[in-house]
N, C-alpha and C. Protein backbone atom coordinates (compact mmCIF):
# COMPACT_ATOMS: atom_id res chain seq x y z
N UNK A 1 -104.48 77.75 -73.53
CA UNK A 1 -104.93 79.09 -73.87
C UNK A 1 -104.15 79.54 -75.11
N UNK A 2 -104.67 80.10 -76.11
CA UNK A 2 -104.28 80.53 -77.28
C UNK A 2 -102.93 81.71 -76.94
N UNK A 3 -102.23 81.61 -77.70
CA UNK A 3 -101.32 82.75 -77.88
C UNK A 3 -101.77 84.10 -78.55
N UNK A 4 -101.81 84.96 -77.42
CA UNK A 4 -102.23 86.34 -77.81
C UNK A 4 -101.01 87.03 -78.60
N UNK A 5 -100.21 86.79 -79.17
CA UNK A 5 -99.40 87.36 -80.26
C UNK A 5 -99.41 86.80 -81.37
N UNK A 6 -99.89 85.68 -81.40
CA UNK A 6 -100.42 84.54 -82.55
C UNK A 6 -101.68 84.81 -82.96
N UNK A 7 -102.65 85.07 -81.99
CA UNK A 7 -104.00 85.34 -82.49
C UNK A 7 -103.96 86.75 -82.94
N UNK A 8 -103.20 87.83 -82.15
CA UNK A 8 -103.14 89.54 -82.88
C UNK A 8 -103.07 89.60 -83.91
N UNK A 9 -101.76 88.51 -84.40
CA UNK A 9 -101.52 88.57 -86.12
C UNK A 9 -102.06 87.99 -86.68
N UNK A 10 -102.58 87.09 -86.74
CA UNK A 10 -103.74 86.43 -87.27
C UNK A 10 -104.74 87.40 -87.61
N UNK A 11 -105.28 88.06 -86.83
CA UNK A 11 -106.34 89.24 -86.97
C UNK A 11 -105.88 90.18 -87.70
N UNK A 12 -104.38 90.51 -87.81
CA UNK A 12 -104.02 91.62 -88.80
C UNK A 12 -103.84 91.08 -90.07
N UNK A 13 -103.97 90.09 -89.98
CA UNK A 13 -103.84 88.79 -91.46
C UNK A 13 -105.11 89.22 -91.89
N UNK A 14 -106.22 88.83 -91.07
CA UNK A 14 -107.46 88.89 -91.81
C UNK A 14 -108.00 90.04 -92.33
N UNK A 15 -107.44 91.44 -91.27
CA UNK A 15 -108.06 91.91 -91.37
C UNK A 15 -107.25 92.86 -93.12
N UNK A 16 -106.06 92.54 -93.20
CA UNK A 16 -105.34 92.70 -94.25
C UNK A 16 -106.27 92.08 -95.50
N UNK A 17 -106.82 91.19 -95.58
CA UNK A 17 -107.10 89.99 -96.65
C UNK A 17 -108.69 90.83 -96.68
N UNK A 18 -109.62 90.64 -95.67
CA UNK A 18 -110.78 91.48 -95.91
C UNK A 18 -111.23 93.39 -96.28
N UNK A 19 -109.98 93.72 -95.83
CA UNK A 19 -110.06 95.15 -96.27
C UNK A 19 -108.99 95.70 -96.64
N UNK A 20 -107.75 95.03 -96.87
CA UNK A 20 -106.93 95.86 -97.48
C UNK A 20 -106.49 95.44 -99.02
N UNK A 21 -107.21 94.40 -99.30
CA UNK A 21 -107.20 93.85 -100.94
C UNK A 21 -105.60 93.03 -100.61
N UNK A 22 -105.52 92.01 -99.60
CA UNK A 22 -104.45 91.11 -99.76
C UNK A 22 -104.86 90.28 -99.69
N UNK A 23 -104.14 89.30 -100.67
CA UNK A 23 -104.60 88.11 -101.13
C UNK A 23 -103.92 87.26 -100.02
N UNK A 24 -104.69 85.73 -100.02
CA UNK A 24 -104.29 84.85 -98.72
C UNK A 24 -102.74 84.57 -98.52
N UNK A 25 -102.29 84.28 -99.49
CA UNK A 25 -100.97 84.04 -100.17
C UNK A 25 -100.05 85.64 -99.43
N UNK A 26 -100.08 86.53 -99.95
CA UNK A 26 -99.54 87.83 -99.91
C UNK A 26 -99.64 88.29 -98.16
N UNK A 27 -100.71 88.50 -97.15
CA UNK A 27 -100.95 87.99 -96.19
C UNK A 27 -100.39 86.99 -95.36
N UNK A 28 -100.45 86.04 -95.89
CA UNK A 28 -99.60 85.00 -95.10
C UNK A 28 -98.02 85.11 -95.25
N UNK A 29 -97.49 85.79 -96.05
CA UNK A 29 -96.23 85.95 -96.56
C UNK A 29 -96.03 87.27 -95.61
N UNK A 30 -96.84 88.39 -95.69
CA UNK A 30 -96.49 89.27 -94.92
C UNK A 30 -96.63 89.17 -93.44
N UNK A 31 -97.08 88.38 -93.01
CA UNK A 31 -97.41 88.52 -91.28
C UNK A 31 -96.71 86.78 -91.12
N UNK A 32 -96.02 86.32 -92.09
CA UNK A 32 -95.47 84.92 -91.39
C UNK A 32 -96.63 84.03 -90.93
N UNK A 33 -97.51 83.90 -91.77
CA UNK A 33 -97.82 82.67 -91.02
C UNK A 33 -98.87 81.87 -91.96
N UNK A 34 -98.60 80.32 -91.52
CA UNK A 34 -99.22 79.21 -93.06
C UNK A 34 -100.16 80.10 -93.57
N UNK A 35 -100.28 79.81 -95.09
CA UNK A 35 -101.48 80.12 -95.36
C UNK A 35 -102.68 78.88 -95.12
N UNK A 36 -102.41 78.05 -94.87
CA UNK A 36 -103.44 76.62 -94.28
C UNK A 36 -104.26 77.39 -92.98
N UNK A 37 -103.37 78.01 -92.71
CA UNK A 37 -103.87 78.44 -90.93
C UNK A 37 -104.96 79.85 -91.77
N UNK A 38 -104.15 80.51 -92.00
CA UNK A 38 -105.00 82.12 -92.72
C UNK A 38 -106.45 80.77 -92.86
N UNK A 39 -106.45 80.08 -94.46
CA UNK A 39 -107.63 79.59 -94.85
C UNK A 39 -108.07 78.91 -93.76
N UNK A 40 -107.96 78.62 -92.99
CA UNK A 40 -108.75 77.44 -92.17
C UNK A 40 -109.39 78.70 -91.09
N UNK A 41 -109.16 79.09 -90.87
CA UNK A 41 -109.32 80.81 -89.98
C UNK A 41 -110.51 81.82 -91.02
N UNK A 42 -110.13 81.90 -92.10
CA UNK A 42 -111.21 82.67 -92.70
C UNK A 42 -112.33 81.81 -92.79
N UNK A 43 -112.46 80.66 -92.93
CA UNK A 43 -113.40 79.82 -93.32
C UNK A 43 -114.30 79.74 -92.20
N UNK A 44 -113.06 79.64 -90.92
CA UNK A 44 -113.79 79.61 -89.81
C UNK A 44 -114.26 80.83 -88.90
N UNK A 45 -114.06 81.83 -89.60
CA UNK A 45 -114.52 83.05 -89.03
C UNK A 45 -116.00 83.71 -88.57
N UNK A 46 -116.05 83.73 -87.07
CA UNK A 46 -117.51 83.48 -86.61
C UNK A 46 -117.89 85.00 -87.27
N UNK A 47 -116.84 85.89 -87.06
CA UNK A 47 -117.54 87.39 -87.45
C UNK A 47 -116.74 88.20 -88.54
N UNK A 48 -117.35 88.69 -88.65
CA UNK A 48 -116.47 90.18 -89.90
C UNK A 48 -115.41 90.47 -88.81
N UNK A 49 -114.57 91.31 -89.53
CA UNK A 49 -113.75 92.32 -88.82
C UNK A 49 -114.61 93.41 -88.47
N UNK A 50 -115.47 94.19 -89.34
CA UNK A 50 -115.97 94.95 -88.71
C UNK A 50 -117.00 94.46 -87.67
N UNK A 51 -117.53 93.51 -87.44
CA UNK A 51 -118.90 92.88 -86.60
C UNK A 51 -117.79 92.56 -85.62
N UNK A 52 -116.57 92.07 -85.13
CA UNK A 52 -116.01 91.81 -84.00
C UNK A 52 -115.40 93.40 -83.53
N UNK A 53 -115.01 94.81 -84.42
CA UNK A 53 -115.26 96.09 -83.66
C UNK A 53 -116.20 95.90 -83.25
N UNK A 54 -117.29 96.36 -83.64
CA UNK A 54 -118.19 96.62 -83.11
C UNK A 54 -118.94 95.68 -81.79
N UNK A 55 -118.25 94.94 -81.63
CA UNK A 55 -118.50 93.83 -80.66
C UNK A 55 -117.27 94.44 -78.88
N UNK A 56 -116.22 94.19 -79.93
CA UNK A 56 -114.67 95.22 -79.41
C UNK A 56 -116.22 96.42 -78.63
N UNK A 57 -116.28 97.44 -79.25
CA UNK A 57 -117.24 99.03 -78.67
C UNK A 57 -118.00 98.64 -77.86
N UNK A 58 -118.93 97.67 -78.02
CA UNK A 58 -120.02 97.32 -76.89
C UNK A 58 -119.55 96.27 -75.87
N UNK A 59 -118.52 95.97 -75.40
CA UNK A 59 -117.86 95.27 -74.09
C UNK A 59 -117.06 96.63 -73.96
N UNK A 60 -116.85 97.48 -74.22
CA UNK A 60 -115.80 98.38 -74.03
C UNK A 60 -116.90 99.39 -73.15
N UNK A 61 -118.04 99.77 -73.77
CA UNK A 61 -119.41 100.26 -73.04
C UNK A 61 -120.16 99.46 -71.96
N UNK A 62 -119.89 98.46 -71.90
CA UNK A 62 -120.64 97.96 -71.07
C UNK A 62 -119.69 97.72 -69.57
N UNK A 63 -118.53 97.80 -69.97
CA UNK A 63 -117.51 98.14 -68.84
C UNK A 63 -117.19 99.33 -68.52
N UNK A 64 -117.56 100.46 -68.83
CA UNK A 64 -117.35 101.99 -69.07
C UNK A 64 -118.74 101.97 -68.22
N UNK A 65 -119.78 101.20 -68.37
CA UNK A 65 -121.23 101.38 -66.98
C UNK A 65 -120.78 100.42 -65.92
N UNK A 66 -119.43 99.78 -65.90
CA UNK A 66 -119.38 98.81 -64.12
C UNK A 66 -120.05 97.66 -64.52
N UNK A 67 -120.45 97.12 -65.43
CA UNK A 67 -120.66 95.60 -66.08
C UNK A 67 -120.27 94.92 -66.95
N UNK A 68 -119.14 94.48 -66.92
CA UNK A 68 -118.42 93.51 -67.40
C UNK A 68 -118.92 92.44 -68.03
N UNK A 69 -119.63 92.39 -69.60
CA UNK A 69 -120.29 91.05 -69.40
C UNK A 69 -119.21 90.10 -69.60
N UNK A 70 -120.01 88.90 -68.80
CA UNK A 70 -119.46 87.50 -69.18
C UNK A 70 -119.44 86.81 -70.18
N UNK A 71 -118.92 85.76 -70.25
CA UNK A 71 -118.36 84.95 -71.48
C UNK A 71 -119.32 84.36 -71.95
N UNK A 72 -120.49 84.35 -71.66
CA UNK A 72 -121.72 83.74 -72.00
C UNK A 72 -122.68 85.16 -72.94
N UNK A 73 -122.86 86.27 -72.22
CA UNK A 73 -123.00 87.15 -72.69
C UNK A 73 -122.58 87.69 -73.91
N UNK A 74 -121.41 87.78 -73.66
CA UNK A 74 -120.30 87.78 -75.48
C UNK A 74 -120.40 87.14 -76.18
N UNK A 75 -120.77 85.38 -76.06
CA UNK A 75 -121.59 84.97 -76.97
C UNK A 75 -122.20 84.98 -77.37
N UNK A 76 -123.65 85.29 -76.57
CA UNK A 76 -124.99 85.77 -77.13
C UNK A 76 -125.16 87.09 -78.09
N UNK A 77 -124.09 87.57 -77.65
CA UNK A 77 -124.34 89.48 -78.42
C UNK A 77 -123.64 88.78 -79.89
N UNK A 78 -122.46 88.13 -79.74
CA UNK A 78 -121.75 87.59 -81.67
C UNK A 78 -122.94 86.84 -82.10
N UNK A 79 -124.13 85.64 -81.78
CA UNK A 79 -124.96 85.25 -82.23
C UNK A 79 -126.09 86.53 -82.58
N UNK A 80 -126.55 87.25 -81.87
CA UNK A 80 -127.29 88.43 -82.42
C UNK A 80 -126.43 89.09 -83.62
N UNK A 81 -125.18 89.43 -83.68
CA UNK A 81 -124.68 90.17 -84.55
C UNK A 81 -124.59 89.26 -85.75
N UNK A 82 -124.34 87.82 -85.62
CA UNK A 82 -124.05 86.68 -86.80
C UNK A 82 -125.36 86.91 -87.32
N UNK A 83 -126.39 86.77 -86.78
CA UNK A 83 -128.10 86.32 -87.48
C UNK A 83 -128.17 87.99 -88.18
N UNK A 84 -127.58 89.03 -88.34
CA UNK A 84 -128.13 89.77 -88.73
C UNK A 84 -127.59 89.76 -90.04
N UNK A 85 -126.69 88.94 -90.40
CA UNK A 85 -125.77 88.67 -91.22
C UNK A 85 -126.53 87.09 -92.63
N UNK A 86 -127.67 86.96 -91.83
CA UNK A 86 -127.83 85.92 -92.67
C UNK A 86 -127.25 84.35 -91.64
N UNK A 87 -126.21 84.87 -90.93
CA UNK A 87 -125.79 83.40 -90.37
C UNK A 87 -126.60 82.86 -88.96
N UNK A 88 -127.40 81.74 -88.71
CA UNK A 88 -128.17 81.30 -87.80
C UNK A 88 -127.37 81.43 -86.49
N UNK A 89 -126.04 80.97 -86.88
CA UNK A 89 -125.15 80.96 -84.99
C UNK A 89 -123.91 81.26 -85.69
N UNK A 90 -123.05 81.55 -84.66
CA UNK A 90 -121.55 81.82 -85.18
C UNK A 90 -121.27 80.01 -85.28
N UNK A 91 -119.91 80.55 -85.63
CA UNK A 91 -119.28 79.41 -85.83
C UNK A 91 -118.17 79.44 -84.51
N UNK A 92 -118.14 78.94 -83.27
CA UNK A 92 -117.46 79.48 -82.27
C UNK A 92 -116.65 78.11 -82.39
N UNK A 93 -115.69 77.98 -81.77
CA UNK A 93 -115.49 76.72 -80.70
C UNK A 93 -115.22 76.97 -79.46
N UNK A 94 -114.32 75.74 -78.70
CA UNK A 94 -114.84 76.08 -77.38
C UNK A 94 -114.02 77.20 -76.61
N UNK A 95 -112.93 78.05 -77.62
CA UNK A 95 -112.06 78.52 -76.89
C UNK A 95 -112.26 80.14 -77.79
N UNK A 96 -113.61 80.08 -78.38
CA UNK A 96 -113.30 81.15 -79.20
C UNK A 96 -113.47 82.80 -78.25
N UNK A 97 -114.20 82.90 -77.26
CA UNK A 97 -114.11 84.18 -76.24
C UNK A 97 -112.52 84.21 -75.76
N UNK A 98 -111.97 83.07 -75.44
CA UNK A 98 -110.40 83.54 -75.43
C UNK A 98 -109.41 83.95 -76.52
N UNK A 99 -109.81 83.48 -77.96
CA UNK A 99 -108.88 83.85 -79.14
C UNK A 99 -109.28 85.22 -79.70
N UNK A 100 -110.89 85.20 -79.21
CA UNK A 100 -111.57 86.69 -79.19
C UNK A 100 -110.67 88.36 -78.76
N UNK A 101 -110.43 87.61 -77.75
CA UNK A 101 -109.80 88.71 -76.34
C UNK A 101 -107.98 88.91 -76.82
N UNK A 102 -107.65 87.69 -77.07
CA UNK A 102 -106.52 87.66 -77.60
C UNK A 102 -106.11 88.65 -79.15
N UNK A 103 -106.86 88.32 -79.45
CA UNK A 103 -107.25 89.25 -81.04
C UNK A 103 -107.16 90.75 -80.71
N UNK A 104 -108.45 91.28 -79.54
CA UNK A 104 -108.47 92.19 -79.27
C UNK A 104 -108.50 92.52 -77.89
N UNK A 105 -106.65 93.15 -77.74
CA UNK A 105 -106.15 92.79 -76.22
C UNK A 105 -107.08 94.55 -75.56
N UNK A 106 -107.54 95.25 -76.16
CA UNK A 106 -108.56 95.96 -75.56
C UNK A 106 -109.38 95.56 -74.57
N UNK A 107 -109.99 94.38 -74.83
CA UNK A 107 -111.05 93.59 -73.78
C UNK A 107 -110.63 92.62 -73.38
N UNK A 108 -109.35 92.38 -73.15
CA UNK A 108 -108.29 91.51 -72.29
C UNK A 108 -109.35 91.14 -71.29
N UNK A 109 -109.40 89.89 -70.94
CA UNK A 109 -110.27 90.01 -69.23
C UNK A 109 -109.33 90.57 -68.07
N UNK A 110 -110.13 90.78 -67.25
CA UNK A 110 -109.23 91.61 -65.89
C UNK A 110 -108.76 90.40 -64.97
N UNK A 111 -108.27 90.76 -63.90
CA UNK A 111 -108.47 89.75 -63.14
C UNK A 111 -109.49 90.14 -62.12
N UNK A 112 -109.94 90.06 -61.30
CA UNK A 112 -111.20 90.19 -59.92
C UNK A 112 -109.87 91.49 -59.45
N UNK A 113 -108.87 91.32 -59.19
CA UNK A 113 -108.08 92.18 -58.48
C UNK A 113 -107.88 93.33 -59.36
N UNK A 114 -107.65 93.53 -60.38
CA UNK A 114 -107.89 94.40 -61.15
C UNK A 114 -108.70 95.51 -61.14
N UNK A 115 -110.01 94.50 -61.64
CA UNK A 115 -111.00 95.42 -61.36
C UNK A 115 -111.62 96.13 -60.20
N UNK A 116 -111.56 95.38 -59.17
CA UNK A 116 -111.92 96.03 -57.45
C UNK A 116 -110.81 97.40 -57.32
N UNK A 117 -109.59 97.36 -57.60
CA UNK A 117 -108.48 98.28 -57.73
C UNK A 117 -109.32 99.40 -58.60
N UNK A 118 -109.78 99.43 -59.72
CA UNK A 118 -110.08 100.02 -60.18
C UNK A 118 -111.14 101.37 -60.33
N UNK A 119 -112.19 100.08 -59.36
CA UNK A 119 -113.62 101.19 -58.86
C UNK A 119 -112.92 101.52 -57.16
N UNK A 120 -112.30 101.02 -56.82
CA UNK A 120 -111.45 101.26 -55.35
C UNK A 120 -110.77 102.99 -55.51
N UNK A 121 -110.37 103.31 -57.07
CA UNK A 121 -109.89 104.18 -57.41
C UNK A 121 -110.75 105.02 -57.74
N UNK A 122 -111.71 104.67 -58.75
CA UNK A 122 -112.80 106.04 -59.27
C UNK A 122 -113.48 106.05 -57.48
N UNK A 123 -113.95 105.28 -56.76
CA UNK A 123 -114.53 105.52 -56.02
C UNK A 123 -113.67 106.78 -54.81
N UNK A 124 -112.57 106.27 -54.61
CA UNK A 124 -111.16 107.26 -53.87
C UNK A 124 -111.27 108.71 -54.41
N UNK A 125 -111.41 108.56 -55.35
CA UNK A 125 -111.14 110.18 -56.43
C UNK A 125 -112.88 110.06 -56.29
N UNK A 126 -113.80 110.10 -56.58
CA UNK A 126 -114.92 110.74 -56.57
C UNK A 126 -115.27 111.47 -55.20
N UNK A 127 -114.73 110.31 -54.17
CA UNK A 127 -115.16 110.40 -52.41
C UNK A 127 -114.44 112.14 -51.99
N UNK A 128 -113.01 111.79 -52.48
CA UNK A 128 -112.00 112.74 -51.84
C UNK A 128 -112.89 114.34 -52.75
N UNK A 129 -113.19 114.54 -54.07
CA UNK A 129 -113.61 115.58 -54.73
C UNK A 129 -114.62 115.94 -53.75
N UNK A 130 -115.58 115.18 -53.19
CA UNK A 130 -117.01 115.04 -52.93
C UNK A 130 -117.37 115.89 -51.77
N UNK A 131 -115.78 115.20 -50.30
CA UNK A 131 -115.06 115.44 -49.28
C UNK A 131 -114.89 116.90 -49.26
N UNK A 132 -113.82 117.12 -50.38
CA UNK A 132 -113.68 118.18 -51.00
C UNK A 132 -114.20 119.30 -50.62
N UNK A 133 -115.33 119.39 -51.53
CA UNK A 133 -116.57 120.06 -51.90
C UNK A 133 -117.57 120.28 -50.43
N UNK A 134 -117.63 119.23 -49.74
CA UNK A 134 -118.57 119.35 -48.92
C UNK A 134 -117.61 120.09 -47.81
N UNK A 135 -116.41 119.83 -47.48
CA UNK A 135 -115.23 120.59 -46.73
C UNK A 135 -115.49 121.87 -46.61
N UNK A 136 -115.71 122.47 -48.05
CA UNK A 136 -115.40 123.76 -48.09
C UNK A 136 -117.04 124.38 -48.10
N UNK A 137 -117.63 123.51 -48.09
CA UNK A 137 -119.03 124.29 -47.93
C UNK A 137 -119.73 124.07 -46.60
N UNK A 138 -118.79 123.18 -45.69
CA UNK A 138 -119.20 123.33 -44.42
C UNK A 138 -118.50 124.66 -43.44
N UNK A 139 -117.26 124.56 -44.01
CA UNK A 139 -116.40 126.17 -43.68
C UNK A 139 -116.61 127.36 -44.06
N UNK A 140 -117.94 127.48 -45.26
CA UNK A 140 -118.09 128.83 -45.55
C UNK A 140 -119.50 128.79 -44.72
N UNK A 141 -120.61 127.70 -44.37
CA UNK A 141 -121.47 127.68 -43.43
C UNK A 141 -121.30 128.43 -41.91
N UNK A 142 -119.81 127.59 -41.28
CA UNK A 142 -119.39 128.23 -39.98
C UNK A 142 -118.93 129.39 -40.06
N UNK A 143 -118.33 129.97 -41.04
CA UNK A 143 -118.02 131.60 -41.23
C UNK A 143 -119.43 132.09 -41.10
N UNK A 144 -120.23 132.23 -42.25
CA UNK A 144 -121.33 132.77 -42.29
C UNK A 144 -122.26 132.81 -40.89
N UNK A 145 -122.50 131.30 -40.11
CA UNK A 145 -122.78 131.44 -38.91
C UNK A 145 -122.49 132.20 -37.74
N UNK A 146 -120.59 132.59 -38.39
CA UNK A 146 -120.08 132.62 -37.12
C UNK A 146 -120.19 134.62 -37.24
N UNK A 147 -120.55 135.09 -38.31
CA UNK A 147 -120.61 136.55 -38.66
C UNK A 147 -122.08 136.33 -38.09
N UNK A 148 -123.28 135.79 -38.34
CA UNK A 148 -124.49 136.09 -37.71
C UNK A 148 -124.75 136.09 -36.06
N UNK A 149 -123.75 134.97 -35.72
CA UNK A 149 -123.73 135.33 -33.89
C UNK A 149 -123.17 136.64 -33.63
N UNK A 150 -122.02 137.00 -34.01
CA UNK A 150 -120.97 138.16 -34.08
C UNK A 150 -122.71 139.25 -34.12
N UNK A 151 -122.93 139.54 -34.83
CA UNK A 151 -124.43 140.52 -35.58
C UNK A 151 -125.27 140.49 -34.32
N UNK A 152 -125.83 139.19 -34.14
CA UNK A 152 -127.25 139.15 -33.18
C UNK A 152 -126.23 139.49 -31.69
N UNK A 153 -125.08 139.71 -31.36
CA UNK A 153 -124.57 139.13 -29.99
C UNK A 153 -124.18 141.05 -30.26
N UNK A 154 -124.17 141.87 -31.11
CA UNK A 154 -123.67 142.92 -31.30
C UNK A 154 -124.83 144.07 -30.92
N UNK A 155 -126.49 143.31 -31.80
CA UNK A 155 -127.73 143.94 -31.68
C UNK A 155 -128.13 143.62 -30.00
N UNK A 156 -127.65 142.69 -29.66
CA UNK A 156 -128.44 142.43 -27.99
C UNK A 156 -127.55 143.25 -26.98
N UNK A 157 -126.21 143.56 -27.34
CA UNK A 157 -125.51 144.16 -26.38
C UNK A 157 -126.07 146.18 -27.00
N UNK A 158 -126.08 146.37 -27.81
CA UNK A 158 -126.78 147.75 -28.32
C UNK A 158 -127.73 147.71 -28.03
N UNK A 159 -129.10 146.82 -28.27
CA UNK A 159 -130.05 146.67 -26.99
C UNK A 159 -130.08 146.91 -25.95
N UNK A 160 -129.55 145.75 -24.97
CA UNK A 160 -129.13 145.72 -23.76
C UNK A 160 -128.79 147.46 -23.16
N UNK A 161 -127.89 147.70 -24.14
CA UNK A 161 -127.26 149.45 -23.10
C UNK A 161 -127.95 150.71 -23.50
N UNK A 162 -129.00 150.29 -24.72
CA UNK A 162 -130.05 151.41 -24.62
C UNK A 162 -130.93 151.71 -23.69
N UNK A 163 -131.13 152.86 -22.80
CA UNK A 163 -132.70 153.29 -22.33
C UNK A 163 -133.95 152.62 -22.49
N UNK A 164 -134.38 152.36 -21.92
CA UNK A 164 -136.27 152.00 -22.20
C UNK A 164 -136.69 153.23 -21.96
């Protein structure tokens, strides 16, 4: 598995070299690392910096709706985003959804335990609000009930001791 502090800077390499006007040389000097690696990395770069945000936003949304896509999925969405680019397929290899994630520890994968913890929690906090809510609107029900017996049990006894 790739080194996620190796691949971060790497990404701040590139993303230095594609938008901040640093040259490969200057880049590699500033973040430490070959420039063989920088060039062999830009060359091999399946996406823009901006096309892997925007990749970053839509796994970030699609986990923000309780679907997590898979590693197959994330591929398919960088090939839609590559072809719009002119490029037929990315250029992946076989480890590139992990140097992906590593790059951008935002969409870190979870573990299964993680995530169950997680909706275990929104679900805890939605239930208890819900609980809540329905608590206190079953207690203003039995008040209100309990003033209308009080009323009808008040009219039948004033009934009751009137004359016919």
């Amino acid at each position: 598995m790739p080194d996620p502090i190796r691949e971060h800077t790497i990404g701040l390499a590139l993303h230095a070299i594609n938008h901040c006007g640093y040259s490969m040389e200057q880049a590699a000097q500033e973040f430490n690392i070959p420039t063989s690696s920088l060039r062999h990395r830009k060359q091999k770069q399946a996406l823009s910096n901006d096309q892997e945000e925007q990749l970053v936003n839509w796994i970030l949304e699609q986990q923000a709706k309780g679907c997590t896509p898979t590693e197959a999925k994330i591929c398919k969405k960088a090939d839609d985003m590559a072809s719009l680019t002119g490029k037929n397929r990315t250029s992946r290899s076989r480890n590139w959804v992990q140097r992906f994630r590593a790059r951008n520890p935002k969409v870190a994968k979870k573990s299964m335990f993680d995530y169950v913890e997680e909706q275990e929690a929104r679900y805890v906090v939605t239930k208890t609000s819900d609980y809540t809510k329905l608590r206190s609107n079953y207690d203003l029900f039995l008040e209100q009930r309990a003033r209308l017996l009080a009323e009808q049990s008040e009219e039948a006894a004033t009934q009751a001791s009137e004359p016919l």
